[in-house]
PDB file of N, CA and C in Angstrom:
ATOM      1  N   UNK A   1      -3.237 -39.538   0.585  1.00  0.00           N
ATOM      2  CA  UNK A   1      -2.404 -39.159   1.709  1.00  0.00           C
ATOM      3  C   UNK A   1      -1.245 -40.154   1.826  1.00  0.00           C
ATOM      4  N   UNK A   2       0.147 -39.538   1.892  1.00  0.00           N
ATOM      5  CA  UNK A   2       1.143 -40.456   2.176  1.00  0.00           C
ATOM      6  C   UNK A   2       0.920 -41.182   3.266  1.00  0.00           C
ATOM      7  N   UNK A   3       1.652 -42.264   3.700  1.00  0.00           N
ATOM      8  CA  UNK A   3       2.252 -42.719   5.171  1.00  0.00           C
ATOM      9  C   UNK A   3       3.383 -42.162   5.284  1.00  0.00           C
ATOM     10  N   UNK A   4       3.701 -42.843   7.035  1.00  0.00           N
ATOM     11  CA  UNK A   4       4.558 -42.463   7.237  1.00  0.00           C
ATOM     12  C   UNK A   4       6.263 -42.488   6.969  1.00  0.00           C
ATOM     13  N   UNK A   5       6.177 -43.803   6.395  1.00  0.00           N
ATOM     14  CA  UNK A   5       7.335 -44.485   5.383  1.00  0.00           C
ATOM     15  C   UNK A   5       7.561 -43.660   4.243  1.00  0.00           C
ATOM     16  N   UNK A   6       6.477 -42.979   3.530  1.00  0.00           N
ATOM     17  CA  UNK A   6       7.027 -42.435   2.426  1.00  0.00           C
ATOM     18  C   UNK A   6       7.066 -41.016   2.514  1.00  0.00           C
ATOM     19  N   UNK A   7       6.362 -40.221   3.880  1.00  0.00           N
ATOM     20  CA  UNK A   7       7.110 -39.056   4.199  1.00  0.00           C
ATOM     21  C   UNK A   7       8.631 -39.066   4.501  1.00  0.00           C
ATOM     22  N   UNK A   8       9.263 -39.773   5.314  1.00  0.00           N
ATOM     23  CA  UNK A   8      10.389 -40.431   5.915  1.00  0.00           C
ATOM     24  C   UNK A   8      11.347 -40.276   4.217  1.00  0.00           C
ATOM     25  N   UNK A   9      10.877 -41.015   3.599  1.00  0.00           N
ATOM     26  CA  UNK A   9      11.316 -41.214   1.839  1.00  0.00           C
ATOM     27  C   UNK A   9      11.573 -39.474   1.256  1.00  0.00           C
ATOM     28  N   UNK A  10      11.019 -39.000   1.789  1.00  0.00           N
ATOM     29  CA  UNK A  10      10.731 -37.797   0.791  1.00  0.00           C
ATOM     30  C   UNK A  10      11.480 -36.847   1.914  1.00  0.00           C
ATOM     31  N   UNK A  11      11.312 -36.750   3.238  1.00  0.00           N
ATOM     32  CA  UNK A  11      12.504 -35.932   3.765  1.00  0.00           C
ATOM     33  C   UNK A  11      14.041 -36.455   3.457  1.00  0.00           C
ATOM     34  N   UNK A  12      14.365 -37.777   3.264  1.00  0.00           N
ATOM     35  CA  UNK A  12      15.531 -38.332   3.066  1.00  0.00           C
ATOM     36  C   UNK A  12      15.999 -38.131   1.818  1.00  0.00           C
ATOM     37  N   UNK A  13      15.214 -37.820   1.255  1.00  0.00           N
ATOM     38  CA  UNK A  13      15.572 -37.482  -0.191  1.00  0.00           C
ATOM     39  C   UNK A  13      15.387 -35.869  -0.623  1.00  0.00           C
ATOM     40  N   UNK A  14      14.748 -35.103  -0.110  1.00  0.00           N
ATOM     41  CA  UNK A  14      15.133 -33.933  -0.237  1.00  0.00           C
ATOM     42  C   UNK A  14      15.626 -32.751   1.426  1.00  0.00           C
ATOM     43  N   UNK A  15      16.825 -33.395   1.885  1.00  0.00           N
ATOM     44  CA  UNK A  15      17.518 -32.598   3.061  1.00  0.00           C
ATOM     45  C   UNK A  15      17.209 -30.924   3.296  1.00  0.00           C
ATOM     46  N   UNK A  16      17.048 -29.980   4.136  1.00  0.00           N
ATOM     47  CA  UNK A  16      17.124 -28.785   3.949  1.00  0.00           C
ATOM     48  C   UNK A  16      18.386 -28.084   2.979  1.00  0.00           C
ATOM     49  N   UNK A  17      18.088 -27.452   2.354  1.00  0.00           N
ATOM     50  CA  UNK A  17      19.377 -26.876   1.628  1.00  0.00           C
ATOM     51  C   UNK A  17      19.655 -27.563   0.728  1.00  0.00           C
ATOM     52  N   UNK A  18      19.029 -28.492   0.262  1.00  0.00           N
ATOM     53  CA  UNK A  18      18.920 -29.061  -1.123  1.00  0.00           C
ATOM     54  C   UNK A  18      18.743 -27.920  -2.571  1.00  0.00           C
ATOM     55  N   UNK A  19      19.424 -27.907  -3.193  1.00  0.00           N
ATOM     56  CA  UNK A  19      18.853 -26.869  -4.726  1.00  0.00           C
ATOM     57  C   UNK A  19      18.366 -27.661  -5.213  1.00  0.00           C
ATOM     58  N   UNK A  20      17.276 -27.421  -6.456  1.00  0.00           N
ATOM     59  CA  UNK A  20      15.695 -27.512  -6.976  1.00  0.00           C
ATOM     60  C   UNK A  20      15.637 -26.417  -8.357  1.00  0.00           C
ATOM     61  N   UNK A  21      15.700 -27.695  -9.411  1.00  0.00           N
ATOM     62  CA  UNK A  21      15.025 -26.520 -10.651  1.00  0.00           C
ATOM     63  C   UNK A  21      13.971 -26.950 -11.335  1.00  0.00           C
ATOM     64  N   UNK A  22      13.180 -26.131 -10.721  1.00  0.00           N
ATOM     65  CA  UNK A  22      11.676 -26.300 -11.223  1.00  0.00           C
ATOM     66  C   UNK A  22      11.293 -26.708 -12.928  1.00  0.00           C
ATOM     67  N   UNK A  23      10.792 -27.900 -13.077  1.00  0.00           N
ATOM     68  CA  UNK A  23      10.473 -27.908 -14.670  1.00  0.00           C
ATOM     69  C   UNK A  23       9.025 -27.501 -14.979  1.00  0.00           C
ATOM     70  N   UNK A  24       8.276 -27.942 -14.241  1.00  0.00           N
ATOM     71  CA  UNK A  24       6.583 -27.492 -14.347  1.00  0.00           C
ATOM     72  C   UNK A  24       6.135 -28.075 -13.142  1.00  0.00           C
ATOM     73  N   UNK A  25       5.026 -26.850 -12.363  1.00  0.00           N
ATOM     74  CA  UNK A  25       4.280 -27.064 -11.182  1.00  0.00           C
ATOM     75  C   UNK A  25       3.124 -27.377 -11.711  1.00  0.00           C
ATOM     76  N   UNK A  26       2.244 -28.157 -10.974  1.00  0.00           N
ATOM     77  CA  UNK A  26       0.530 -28.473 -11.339  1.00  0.00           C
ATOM     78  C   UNK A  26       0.062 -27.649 -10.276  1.00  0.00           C
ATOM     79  N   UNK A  27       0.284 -26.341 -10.559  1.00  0.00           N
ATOM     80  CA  UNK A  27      -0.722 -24.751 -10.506  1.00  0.00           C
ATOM     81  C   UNK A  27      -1.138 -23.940 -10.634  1.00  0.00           C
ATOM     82  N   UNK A  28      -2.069 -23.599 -11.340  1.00  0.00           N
ATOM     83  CA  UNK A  28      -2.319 -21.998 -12.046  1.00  0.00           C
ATOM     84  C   UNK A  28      -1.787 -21.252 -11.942  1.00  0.00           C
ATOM     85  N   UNK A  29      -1.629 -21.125 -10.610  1.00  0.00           N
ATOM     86  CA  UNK A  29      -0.522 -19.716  -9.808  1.00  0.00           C
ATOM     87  C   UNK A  29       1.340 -20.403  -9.515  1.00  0.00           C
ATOM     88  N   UNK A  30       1.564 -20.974 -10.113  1.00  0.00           N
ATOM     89  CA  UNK A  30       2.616 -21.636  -9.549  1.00  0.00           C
ATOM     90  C   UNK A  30       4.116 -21.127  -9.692  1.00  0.00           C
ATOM     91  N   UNK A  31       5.289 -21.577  -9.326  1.00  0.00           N
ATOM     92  CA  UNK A  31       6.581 -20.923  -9.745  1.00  0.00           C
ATOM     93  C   UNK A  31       6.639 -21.390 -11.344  1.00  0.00           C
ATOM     94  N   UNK A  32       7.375 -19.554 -12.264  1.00  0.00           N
ATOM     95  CA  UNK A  32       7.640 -19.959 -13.228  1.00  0.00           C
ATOM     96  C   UNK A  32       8.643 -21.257 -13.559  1.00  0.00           C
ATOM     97  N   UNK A  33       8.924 -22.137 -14.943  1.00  0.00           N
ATOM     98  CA  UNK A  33       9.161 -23.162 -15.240  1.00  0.00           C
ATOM     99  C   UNK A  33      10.509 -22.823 -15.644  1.00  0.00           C
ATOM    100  N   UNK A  34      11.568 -23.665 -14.654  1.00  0.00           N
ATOM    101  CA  UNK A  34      13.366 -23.021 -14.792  1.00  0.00           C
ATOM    102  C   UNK A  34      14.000 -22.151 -13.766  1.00  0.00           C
ATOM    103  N   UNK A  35      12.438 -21.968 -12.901  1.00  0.00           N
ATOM    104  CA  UNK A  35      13.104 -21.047 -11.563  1.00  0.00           C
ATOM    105  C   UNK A  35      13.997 -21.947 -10.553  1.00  0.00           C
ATOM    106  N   UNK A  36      15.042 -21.528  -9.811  1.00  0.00           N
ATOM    107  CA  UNK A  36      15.661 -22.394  -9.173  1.00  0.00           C
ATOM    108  C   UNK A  36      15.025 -21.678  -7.445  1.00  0.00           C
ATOM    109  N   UNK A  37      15.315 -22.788  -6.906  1.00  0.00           N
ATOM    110  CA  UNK A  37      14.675 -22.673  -5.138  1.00  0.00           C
ATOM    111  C   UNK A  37      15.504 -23.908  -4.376  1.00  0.00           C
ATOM    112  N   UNK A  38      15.244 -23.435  -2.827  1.00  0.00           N
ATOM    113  CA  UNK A  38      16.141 -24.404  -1.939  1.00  0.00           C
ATOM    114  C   UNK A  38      14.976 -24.452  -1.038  1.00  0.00           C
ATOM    115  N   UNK A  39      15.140 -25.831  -0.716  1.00  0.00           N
ATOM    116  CA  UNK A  39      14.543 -26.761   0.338  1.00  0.00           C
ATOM    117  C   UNK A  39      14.326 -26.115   1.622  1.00  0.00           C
ATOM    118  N   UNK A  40      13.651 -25.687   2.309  1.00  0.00           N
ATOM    119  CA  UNK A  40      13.646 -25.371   3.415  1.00  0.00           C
ATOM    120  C   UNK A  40      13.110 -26.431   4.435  1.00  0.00           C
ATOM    121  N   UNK A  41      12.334 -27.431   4.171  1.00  0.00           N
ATOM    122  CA  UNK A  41      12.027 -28.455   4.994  1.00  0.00           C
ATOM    123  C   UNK A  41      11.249 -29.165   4.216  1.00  0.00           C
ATOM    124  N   UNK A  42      10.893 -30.363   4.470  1.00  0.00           N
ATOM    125  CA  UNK A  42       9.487 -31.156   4.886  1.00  0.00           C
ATOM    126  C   UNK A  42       8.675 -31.297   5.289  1.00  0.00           C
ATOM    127  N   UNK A  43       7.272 -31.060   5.236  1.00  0.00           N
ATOM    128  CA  UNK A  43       6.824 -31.209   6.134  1.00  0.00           C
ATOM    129  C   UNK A  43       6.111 -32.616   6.162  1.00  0.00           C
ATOM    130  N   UNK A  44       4.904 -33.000   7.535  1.00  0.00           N
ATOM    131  CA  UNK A  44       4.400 -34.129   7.796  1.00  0.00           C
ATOM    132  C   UNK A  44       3.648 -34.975   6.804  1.00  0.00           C
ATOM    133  N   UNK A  45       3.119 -33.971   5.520  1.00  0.00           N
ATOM    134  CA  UNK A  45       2.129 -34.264   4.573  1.00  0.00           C
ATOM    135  C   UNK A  45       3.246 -34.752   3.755  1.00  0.00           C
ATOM    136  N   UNK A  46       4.737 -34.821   3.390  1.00  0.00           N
ATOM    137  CA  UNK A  46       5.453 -35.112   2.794  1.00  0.00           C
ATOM    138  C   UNK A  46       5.438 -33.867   1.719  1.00  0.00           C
ATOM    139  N   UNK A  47       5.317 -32.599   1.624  1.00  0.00           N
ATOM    140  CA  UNK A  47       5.410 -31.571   0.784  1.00  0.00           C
ATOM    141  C   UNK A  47       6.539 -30.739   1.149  1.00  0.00           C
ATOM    142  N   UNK A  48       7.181 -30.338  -0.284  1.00  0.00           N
ATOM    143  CA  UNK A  48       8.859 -30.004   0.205  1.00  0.00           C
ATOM    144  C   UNK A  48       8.553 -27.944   0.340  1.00  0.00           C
ATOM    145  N   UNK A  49       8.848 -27.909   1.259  1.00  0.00           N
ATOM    146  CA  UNK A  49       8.441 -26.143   1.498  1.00  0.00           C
ATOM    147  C   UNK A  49       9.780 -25.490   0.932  1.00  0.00           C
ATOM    148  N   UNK A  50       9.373 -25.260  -0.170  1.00  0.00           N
ATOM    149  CA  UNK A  50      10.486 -24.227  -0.769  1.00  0.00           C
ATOM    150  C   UNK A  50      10.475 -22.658  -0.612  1.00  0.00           C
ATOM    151  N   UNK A  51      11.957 -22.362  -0.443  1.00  0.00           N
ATOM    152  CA  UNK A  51      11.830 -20.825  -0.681  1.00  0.00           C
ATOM    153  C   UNK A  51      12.768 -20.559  -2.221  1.00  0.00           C
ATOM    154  N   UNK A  52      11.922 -20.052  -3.545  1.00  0.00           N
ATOM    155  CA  UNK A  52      12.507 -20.479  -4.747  1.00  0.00           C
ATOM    156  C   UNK A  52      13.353 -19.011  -4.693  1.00  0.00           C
ATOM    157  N   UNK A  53      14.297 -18.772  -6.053  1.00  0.00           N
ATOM    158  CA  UNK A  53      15.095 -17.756  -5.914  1.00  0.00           C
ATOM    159  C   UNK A  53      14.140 -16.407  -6.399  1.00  0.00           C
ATOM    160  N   UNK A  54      13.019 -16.512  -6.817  1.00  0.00           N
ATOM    161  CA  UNK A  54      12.554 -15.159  -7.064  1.00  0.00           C
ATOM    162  C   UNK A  54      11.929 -14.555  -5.780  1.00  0.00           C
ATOM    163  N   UNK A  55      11.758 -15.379  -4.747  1.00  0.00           N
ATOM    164  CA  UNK A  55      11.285 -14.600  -3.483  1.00  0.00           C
ATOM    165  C   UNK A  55       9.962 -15.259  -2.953  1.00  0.00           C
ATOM    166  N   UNK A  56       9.215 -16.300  -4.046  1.00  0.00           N
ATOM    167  CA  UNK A  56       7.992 -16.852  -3.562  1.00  0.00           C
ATOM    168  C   UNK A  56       8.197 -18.072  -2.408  1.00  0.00           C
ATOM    169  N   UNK A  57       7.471 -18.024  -1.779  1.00  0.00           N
ATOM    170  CA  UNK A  57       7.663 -19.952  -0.949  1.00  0.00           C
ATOM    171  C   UNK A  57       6.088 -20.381  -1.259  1.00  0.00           C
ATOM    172  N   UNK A  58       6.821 -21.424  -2.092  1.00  0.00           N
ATOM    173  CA  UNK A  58       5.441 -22.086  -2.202  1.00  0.00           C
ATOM    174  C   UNK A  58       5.660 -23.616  -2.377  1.00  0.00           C
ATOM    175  N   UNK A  59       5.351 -24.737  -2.237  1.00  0.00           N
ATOM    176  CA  UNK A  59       5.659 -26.076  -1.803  1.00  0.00           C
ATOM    177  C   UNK A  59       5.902 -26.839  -2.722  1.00  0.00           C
ATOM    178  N   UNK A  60       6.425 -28.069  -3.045  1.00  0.00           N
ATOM    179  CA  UNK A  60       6.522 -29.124  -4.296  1.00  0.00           C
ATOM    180  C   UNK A  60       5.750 -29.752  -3.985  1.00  0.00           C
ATOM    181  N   UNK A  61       5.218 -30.652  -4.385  1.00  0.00           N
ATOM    182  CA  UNK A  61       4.909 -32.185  -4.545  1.00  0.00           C
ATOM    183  C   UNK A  61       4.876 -33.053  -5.686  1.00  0.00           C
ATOM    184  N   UNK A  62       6.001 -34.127  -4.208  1.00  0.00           N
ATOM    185  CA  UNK A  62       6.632 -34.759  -5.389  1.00  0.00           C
ATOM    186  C   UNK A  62       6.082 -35.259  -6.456  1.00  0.00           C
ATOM    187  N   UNK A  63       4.568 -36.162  -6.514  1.00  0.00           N
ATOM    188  CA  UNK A  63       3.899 -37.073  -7.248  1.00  0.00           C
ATOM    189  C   UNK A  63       3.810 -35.961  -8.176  1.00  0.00           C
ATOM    190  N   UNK A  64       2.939 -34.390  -8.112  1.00  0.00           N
ATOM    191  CA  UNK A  64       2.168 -33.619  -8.969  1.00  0.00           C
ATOM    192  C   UNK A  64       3.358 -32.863 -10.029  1.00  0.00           C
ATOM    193  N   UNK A  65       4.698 -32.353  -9.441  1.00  0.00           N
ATOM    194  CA  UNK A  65       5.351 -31.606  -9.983  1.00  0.00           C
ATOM    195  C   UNK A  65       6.263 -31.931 -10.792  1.00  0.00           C
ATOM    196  N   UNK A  66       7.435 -31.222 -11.426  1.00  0.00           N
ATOM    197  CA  UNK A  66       8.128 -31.748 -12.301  1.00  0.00           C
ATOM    198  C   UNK A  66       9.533 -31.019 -12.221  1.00  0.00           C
ATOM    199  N   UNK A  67      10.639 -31.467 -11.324  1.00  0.00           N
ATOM    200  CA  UNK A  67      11.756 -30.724 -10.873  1.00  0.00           C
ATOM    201  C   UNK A  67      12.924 -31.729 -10.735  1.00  0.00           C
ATOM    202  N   UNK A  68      14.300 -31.167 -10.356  1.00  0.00           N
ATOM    203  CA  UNK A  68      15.147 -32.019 -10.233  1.00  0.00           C
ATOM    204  C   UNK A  68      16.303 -31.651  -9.923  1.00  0.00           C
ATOM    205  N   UNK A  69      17.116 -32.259  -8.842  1.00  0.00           N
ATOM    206  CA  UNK A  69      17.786 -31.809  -7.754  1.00  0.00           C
ATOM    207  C   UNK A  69      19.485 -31.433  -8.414  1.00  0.00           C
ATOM    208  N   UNK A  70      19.353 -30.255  -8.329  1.00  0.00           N
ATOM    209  CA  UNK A  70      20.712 -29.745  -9.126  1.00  0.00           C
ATOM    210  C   UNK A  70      22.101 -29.690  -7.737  1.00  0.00           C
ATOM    211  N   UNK A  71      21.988 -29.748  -6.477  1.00  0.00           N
ATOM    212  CA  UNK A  71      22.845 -29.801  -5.915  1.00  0.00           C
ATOM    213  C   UNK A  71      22.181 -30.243  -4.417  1.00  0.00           C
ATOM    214  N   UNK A  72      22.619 -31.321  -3.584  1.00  0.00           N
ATOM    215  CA  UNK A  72      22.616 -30.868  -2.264  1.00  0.00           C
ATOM    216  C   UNK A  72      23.594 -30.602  -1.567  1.00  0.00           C
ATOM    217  N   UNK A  73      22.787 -30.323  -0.062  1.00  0.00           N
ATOM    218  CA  UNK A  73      24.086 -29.905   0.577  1.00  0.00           C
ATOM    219  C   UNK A  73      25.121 -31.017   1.069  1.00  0.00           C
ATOM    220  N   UNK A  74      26.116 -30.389   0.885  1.00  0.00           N
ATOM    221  CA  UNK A  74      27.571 -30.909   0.930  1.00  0.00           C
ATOM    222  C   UNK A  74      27.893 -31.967   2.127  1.00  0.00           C
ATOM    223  N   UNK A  75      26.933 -32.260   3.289  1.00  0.00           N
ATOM    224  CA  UNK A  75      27.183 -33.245   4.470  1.00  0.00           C
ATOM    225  C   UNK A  75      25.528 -33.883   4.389  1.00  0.00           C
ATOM    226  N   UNK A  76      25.286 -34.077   3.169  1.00  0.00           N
ATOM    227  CA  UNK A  76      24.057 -34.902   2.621  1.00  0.00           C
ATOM    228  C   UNK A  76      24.085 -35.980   1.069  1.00  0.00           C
ATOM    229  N   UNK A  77      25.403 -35.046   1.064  1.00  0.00           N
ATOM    230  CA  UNK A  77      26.185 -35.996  -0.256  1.00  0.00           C
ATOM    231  C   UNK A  77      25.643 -37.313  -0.652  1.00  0.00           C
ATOM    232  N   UNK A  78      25.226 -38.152  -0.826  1.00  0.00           N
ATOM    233  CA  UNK A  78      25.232 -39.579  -1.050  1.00  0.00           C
ATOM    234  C   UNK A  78      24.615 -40.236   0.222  1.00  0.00           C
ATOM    235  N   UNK A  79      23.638 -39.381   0.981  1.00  0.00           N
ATOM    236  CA  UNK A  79      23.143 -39.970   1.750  1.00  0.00           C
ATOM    237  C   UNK A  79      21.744 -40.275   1.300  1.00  0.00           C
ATOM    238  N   UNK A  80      21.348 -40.118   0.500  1.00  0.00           N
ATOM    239  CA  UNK A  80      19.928 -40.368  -0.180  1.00  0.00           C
ATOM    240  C   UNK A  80      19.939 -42.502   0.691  1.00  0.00           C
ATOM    241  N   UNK A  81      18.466 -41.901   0.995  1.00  0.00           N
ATOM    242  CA  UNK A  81      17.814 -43.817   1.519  1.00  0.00           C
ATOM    243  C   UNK A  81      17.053 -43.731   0.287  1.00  0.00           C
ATOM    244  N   UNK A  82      16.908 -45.053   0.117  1.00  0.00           N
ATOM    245  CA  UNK A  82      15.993 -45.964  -1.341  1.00  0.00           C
ATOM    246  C   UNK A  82      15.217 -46.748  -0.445  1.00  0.00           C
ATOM    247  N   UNK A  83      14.054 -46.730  -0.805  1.00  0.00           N
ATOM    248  CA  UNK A  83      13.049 -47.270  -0.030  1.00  0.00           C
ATOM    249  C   UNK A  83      12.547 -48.022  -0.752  1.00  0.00           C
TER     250      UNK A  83
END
């Protein structure tokens, strides 16, 4: 289980409206590998609730998954915190 410092880390680093291209999920059922999706939030567990572009919402995590942030939004620019 995260704390609360590194939930804090993980909303700051992925803003709502962040784009996301999936390289590989750790799930049987998971989004195919290359699908693109946007951030819809954070939540408390530190898991990023995506809604991906084929229509699924299903969550990241960061430690398990394998993705990487192709755009955020535009008044989040260079606001990434380093913890």
């Amino acid at each position: 289980m995260l704390n609360e410092k590194q939930v804090e880390r993980i909303k700051n680093k992925y803003p709502t409206g962040t784009r996301i291209r999936l390289h590989h999920m750790a799930d049987d059922y998971g989004v195919a590998c290359g699908t693109l999706g946007t951030v819809d939030y954070v939540d408390d567990a530190g898991q990023i609730q995506m809604t991906w572009d084929d229509g699924r919402t299903l969550a990241l995590i960061e430690s398990e998954d394998a993705f990487e942030i192709i755009e955020k939004p535009k008044d989040n620019i260079d606001m990434e915190v380093k913890i």
